[in-house]
PDB file of N, CA and C in Angstrom:
ATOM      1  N   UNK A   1       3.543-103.175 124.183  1.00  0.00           N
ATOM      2  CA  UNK A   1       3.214-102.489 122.954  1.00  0.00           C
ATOM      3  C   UNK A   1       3.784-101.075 123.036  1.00  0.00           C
ATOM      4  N   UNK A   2       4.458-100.366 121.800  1.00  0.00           N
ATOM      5  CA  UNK A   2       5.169 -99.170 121.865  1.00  0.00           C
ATOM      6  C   UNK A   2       4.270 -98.557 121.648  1.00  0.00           C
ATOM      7  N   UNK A   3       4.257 -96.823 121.946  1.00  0.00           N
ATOM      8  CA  UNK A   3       3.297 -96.238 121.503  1.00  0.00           C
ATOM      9  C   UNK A   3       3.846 -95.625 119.851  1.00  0.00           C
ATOM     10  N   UNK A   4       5.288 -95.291 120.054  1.00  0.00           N
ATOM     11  CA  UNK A   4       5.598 -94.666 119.099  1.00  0.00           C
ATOM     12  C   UNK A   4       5.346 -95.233 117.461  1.00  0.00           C
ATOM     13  N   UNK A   5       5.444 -96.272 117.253  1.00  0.00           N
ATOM     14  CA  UNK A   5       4.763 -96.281 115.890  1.00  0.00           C
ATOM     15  C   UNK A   5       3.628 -96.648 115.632  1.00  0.00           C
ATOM     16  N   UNK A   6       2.723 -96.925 116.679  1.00  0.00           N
ATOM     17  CA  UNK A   6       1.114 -96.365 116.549  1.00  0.00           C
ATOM     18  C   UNK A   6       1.068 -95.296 116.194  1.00  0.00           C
ATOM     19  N   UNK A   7       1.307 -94.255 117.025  1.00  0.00           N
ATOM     20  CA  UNK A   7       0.802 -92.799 116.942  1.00  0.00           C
ATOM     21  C   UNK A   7       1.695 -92.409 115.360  1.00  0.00           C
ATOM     22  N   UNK A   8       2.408 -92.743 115.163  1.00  0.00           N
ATOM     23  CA  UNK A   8       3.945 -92.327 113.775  1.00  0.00           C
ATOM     24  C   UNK A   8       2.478 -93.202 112.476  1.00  0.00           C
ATOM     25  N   UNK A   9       1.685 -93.949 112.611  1.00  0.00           N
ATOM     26  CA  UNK A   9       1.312 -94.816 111.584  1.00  0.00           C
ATOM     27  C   UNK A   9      -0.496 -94.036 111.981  1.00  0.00           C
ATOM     28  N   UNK A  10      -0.742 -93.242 112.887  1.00  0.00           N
ATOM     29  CA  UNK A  10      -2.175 -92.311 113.035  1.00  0.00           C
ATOM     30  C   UNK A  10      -3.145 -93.608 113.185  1.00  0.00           C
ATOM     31  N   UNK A  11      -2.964 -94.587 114.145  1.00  0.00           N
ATOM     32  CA  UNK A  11      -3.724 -95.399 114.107  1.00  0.00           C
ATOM     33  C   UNK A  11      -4.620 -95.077 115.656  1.00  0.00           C
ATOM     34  N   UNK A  12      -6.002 -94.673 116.006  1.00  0.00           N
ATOM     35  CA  UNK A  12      -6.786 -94.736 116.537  1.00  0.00           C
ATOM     36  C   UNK A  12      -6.855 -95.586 117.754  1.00  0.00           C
ATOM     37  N   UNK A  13      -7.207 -96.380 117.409  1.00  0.00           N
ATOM     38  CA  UNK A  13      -7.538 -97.595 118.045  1.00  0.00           C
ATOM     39  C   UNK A  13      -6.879 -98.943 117.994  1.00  0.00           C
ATOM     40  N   UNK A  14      -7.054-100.123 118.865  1.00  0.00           N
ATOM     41  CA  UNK A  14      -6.337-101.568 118.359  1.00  0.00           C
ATOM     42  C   UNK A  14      -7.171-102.614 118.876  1.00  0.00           C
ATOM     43  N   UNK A  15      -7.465-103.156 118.429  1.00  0.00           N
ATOM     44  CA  UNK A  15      -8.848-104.249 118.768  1.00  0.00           C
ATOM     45  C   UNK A  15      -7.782-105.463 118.914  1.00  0.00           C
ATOM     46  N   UNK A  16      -7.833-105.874 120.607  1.00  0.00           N
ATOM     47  CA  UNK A  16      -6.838-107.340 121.101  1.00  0.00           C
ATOM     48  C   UNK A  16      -8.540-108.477 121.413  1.00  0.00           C
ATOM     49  N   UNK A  17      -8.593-109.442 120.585  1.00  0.00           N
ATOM     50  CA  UNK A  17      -9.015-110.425 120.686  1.00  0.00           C
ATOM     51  C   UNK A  17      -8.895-111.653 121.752  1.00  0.00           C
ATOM     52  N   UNK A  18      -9.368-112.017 122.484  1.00  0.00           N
ATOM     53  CA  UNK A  18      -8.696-113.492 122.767  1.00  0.00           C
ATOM     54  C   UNK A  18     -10.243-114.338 122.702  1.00  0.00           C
ATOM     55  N   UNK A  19      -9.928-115.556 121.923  1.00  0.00           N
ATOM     56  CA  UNK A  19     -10.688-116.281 121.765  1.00  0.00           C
ATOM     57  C   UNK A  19     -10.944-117.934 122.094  1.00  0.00           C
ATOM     58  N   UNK A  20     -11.756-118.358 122.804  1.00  0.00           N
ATOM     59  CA  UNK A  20     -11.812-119.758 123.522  1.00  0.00           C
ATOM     60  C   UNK A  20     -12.745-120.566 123.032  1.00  0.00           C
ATOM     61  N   UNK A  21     -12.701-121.540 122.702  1.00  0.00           N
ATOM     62  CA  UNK A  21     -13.373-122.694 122.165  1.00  0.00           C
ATOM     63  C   UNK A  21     -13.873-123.991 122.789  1.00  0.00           C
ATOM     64  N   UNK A  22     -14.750-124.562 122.522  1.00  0.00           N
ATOM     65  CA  UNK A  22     -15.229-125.577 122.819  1.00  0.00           C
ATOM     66  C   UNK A  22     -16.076-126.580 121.925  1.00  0.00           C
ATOM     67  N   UNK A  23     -15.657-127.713 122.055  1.00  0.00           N
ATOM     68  CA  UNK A  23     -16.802-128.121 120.843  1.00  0.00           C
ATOM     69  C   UNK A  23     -17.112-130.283 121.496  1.00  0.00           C
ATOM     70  N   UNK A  24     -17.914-130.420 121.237  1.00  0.00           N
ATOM     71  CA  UNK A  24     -18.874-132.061 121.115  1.00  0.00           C
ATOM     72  C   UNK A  24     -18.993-132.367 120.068  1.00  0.00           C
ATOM     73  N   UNK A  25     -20.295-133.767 120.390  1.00  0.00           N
ATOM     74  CA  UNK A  25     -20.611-134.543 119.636  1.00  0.00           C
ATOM     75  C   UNK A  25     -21.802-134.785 119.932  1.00  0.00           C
ATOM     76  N   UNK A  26     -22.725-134.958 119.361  1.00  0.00           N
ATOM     77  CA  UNK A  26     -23.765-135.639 120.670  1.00  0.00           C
ATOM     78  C   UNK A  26     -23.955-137.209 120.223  1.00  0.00           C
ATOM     79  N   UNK A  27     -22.894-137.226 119.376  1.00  0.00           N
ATOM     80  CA  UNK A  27     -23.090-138.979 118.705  1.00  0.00           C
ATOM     81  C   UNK A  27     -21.943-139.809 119.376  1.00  0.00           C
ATOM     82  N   UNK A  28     -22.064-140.634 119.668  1.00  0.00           N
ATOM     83  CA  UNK A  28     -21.163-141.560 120.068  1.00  0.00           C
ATOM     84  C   UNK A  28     -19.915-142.110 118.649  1.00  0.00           C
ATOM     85  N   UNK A  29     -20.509-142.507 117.986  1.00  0.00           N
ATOM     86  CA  UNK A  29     -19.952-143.264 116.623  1.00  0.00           C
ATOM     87  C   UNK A  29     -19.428-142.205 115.562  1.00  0.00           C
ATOM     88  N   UNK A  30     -19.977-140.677 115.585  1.00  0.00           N
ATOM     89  CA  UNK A  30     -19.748-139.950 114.891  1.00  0.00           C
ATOM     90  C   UNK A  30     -18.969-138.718 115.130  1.00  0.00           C
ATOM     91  N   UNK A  31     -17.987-138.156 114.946  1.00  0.00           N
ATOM     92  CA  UNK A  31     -17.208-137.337 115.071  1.00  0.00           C
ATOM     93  C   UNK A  31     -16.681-136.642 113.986  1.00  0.00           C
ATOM     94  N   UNK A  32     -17.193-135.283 113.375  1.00  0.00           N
ATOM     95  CA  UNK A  32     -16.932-133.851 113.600  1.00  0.00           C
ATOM     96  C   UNK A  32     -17.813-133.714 114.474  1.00  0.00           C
ATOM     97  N   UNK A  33     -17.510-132.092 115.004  1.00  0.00           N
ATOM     98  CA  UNK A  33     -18.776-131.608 115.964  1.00  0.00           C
ATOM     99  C   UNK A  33     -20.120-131.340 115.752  1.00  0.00           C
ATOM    100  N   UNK A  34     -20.758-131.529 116.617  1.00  0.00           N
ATOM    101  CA  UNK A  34     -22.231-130.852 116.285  1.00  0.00           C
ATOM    102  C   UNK A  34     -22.674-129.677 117.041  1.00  0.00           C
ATOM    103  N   UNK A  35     -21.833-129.660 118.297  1.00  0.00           N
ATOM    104  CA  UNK A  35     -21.597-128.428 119.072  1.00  0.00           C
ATOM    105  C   UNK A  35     -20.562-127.702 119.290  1.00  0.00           C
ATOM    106  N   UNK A  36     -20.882-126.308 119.268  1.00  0.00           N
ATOM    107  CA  UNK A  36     -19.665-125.467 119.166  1.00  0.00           C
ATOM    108  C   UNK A  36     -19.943-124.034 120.178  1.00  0.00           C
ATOM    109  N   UNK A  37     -18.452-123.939 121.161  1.00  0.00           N
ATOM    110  CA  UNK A  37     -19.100-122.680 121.929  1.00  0.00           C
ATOM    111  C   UNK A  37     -18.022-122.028 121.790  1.00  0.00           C
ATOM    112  N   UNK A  38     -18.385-120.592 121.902  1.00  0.00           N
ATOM    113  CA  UNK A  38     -17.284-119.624 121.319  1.00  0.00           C
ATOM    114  C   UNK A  38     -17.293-118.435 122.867  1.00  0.00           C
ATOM    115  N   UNK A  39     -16.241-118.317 123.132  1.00  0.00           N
ATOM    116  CA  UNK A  39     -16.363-117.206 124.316  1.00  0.00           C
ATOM    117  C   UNK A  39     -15.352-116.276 123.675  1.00  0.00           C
ATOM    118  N   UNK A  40     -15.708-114.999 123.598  1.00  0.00           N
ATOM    119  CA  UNK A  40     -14.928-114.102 123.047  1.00  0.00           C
ATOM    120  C   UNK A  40     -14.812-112.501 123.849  1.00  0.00           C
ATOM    121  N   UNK A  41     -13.543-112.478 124.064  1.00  0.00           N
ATOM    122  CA  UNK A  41     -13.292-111.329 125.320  1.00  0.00           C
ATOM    123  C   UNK A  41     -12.833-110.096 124.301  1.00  0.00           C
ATOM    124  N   UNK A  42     -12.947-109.375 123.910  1.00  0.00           N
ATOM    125  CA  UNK A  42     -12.217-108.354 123.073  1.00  0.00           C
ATOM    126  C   UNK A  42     -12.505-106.742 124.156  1.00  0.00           C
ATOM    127  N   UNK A  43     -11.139-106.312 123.582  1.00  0.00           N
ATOM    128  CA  UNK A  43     -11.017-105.159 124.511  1.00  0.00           C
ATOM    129  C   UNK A  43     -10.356-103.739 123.396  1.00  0.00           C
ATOM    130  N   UNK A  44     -10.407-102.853 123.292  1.00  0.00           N
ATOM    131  CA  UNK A  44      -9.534-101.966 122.424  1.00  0.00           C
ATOM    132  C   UNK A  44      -9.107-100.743 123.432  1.00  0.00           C
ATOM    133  N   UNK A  45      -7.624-100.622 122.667  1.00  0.00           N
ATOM    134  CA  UNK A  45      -6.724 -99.737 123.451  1.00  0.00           C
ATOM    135  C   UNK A  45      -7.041 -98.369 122.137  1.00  0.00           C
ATOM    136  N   UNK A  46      -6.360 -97.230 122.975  1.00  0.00           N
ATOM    137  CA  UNK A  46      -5.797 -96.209 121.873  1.00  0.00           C
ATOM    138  C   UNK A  46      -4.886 -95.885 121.761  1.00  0.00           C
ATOM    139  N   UNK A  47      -4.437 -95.027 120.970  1.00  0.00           N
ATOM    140  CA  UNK A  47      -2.802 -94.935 120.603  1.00  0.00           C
ATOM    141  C   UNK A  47      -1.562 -95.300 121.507  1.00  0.00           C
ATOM    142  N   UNK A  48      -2.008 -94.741 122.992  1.00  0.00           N
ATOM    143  CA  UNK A  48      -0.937 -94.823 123.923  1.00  0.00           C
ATOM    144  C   UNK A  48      -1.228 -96.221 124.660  1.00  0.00           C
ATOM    145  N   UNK A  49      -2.115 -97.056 124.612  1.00  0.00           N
ATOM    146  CA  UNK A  49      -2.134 -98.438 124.821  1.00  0.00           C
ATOM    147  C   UNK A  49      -2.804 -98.409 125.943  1.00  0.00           C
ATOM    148  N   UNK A  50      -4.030 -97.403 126.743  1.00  0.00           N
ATOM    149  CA  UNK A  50      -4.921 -96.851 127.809  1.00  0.00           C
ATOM    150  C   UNK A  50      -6.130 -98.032 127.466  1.00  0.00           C
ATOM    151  N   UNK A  51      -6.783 -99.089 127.866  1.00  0.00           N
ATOM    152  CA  UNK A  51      -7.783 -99.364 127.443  1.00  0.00           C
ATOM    153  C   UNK A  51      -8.861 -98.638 127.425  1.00  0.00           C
ATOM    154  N   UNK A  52      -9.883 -98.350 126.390  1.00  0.00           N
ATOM    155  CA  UNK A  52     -10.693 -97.423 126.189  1.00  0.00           C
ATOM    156  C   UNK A  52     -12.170 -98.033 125.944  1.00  0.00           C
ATOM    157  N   UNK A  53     -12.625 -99.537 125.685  1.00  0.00           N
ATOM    158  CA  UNK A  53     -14.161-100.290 125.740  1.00  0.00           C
ATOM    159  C   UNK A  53     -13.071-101.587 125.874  1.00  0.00           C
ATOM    160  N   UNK A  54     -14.377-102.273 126.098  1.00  0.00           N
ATOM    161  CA  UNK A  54     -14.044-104.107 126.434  1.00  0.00           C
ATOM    162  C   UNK A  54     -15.535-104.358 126.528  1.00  0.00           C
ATOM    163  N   UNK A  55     -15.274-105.694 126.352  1.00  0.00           N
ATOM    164  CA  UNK A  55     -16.835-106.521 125.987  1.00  0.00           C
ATOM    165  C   UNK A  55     -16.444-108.303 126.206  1.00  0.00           C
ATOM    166  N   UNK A  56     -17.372-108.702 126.534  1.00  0.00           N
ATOM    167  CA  UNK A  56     -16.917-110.451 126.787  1.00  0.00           C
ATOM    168  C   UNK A  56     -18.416-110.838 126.320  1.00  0.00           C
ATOM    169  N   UNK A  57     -18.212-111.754 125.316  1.00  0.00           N
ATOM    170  CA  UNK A  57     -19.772-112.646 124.823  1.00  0.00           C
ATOM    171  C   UNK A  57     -19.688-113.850 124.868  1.00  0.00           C
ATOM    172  N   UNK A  58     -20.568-114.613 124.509  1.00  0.00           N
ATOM    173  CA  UNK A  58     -20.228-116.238 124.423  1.00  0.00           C
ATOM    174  C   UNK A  58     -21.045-116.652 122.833  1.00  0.00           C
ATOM    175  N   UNK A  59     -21.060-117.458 122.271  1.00  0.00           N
ATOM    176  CA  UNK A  59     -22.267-117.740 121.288  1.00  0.00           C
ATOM    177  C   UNK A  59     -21.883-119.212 121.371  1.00  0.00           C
ATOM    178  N   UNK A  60     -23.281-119.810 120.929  1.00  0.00           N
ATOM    179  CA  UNK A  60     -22.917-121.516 120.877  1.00  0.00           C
ATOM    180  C   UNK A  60     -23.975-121.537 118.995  1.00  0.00           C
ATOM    181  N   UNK A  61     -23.869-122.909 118.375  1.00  0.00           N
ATOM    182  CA  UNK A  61     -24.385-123.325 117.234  1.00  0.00           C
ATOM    183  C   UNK A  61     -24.609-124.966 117.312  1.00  0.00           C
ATOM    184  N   UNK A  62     -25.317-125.386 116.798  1.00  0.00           N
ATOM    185  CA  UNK A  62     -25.890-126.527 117.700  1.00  0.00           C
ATOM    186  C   UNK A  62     -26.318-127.478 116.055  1.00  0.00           C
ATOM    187  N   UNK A  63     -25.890-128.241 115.821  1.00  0.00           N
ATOM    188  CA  UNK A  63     -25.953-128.579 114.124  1.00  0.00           C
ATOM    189  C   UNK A  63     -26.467-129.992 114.134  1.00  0.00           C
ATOM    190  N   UNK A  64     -27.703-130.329 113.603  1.00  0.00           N
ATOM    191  CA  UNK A  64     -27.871-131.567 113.276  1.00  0.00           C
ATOM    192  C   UNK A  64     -26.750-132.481 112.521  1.00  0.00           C
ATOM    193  N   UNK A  65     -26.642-133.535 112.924  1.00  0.00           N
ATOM    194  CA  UNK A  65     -25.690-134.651 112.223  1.00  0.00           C
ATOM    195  C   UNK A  65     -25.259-134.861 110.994  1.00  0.00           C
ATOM    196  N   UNK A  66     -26.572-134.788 110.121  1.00  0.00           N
ATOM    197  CA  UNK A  66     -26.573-134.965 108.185  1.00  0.00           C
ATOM    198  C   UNK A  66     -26.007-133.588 107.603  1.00  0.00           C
ATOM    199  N   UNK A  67     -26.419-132.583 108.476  1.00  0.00           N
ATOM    200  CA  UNK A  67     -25.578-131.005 108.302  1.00  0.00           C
ATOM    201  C   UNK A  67     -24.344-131.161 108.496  1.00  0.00           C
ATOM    202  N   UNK A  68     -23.454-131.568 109.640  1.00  0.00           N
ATOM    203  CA  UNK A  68     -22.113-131.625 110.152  1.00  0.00           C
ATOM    204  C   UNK A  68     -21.761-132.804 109.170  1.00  0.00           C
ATOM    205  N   UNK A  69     -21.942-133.910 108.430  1.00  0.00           N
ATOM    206  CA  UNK A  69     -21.321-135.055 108.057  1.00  0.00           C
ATOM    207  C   UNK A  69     -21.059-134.251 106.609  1.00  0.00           C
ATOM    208  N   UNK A  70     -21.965-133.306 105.937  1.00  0.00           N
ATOM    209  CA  UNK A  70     -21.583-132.369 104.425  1.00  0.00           C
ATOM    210  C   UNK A  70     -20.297-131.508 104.941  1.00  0.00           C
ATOM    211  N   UNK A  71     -20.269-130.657 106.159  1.00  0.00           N
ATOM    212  CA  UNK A  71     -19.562-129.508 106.106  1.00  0.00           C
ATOM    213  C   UNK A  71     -18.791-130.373 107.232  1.00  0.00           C
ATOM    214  N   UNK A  72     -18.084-130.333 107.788  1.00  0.00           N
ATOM    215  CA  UNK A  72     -17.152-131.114 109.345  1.00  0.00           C
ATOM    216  C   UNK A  72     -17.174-129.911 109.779  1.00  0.00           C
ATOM    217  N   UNK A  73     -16.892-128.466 108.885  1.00  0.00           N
ATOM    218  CA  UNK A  73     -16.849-127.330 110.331  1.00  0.00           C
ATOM    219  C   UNK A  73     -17.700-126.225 110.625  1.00  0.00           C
ATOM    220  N   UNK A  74     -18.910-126.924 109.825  1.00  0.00           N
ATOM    221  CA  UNK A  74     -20.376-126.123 110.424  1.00  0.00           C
ATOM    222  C   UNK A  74     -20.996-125.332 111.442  1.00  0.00           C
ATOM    223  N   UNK A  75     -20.705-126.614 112.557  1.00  0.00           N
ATOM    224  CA  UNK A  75     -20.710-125.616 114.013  1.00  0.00           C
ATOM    225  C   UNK A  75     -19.863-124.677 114.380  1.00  0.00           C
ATOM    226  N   UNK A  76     -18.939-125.085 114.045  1.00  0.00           N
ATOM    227  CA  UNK A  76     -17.764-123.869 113.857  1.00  0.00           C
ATOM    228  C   UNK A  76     -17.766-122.363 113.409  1.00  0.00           C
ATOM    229  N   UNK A  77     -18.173-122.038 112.569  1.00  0.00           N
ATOM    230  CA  UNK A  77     -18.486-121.628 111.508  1.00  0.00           C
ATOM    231  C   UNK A  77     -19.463-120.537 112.059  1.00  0.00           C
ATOM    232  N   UNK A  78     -21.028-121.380 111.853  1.00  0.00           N
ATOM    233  CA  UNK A  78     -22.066-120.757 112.584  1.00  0.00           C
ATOM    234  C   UNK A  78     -21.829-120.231 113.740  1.00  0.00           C
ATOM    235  N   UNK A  79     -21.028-120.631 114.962  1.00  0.00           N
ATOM    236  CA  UNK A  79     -20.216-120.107 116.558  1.00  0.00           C
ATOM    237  C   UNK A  79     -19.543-119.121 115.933  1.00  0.00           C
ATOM    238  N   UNK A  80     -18.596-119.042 115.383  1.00  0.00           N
ATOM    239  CA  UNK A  80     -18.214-118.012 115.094  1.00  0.00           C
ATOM    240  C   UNK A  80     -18.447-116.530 114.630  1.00  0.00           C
ATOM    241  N   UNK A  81     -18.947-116.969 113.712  1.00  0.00           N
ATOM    242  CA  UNK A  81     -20.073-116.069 112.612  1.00  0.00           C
ATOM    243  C   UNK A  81     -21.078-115.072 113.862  1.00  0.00           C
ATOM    244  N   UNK A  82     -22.006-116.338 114.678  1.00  0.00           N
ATOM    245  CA  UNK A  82     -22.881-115.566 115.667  1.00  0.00           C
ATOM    246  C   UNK A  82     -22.181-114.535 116.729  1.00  0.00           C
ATOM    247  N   UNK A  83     -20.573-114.800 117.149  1.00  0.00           N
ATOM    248  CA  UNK A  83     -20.021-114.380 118.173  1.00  0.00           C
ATOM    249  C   UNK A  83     -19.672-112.861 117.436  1.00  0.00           C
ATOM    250  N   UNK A  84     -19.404-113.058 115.959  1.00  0.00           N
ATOM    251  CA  UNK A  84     -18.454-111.948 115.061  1.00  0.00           C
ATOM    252  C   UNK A  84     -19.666-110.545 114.760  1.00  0.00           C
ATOM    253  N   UNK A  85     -20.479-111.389 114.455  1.00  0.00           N
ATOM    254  CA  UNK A  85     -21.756-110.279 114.419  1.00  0.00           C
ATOM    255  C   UNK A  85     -22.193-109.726 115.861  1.00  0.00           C
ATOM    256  N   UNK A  86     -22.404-110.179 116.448  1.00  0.00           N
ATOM    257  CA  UNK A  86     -22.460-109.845 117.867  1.00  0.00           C
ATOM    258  C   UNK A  86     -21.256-108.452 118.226  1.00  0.00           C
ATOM    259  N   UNK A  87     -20.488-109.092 118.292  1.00  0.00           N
ATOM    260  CA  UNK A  87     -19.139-108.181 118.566  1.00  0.00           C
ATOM    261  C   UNK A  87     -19.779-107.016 117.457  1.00  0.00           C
ATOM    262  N   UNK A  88     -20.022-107.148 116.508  1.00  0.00           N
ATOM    263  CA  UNK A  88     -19.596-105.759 115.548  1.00  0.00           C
ATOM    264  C   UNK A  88     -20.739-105.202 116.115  1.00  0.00           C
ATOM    265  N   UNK A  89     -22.144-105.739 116.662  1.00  0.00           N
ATOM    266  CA  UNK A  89     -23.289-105.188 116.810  1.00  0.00           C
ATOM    267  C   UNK A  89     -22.848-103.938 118.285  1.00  0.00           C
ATOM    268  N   UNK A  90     -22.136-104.748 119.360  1.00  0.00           N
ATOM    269  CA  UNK A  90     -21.889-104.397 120.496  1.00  0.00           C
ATOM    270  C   UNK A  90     -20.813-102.864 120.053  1.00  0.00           C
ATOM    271  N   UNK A  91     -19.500-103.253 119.119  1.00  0.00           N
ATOM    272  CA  UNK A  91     -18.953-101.958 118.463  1.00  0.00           C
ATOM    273  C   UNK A  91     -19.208-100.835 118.046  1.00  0.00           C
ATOM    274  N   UNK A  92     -20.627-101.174 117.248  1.00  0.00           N
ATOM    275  CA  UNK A  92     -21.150 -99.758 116.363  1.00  0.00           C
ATOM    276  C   UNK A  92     -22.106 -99.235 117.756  1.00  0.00           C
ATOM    277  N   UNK A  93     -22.747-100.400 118.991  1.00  0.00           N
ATOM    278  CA  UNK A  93     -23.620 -99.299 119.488  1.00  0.00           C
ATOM    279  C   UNK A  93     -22.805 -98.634 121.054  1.00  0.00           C
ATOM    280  N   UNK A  94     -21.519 -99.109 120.921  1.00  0.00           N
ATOM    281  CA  UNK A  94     -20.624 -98.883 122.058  1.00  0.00           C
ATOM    282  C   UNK A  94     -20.704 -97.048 122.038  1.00  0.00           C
ATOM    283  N   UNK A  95     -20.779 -96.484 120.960  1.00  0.00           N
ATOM    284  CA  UNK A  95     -20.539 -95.032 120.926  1.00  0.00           C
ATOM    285  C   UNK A  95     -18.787 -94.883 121.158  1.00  0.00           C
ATOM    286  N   UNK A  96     -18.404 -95.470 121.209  1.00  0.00           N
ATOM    287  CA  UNK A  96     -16.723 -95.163 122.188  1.00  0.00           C
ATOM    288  C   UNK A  96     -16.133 -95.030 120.542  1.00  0.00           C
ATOM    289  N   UNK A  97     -16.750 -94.967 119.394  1.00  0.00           N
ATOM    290  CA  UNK A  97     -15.233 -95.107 118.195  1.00  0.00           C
ATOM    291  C   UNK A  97     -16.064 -94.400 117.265  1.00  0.00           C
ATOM    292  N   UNK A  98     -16.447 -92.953 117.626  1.00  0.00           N
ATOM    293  CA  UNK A  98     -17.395 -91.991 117.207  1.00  0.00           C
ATOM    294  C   UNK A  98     -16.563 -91.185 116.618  1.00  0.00           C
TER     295      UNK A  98
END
């Protein structure tokens, strides 16, 4: 990563994601998921590309059958959602982007 058109574009910070997945069934006969696990590592650099916070969470969502057979990506969804709020919760009380 360059620094020069970060700093040329006054950008702060850069939030690098990496995100890992996992997902089941607990039905034999039935397939979308009903389980879903989300591990999410996020780290942010600043202008000159120095890492400056990092954080690693996991979230799982766990979906009854008649729920997953309306939506197919429910668990999904909900894993995600729980991991995304999380993260923003962990962001605002990090103090580091004050």
């Amino acid at each position: 990563m360059r620094a020069e058109p970060i700093a040329s574009k006054h950008i702060a910070c850069i939030f690098i994601p990496t995100i890992t997945t996992g997902s089941s069934s607990r039905s034999s006969w039935i397939w979308p998921p009903s389980d879903f696990r989300v591990a999410l590592d996020c780290r942010a650099t600043d202008g000159a590309g120095k890492v400056i916070w990092e954080t690693s969470l996991k979230a799982e969502a766990h979906m009854r059958l008649p729920d997953v057979n309306r939506d197919r990506s429910l668990a999904g969804k909900e894993a995600i959602k729980e991991a995304f709020l999380e993260l923003q919760n962990r962001i605002v009380k990090s103090g580091a982007f004050r």
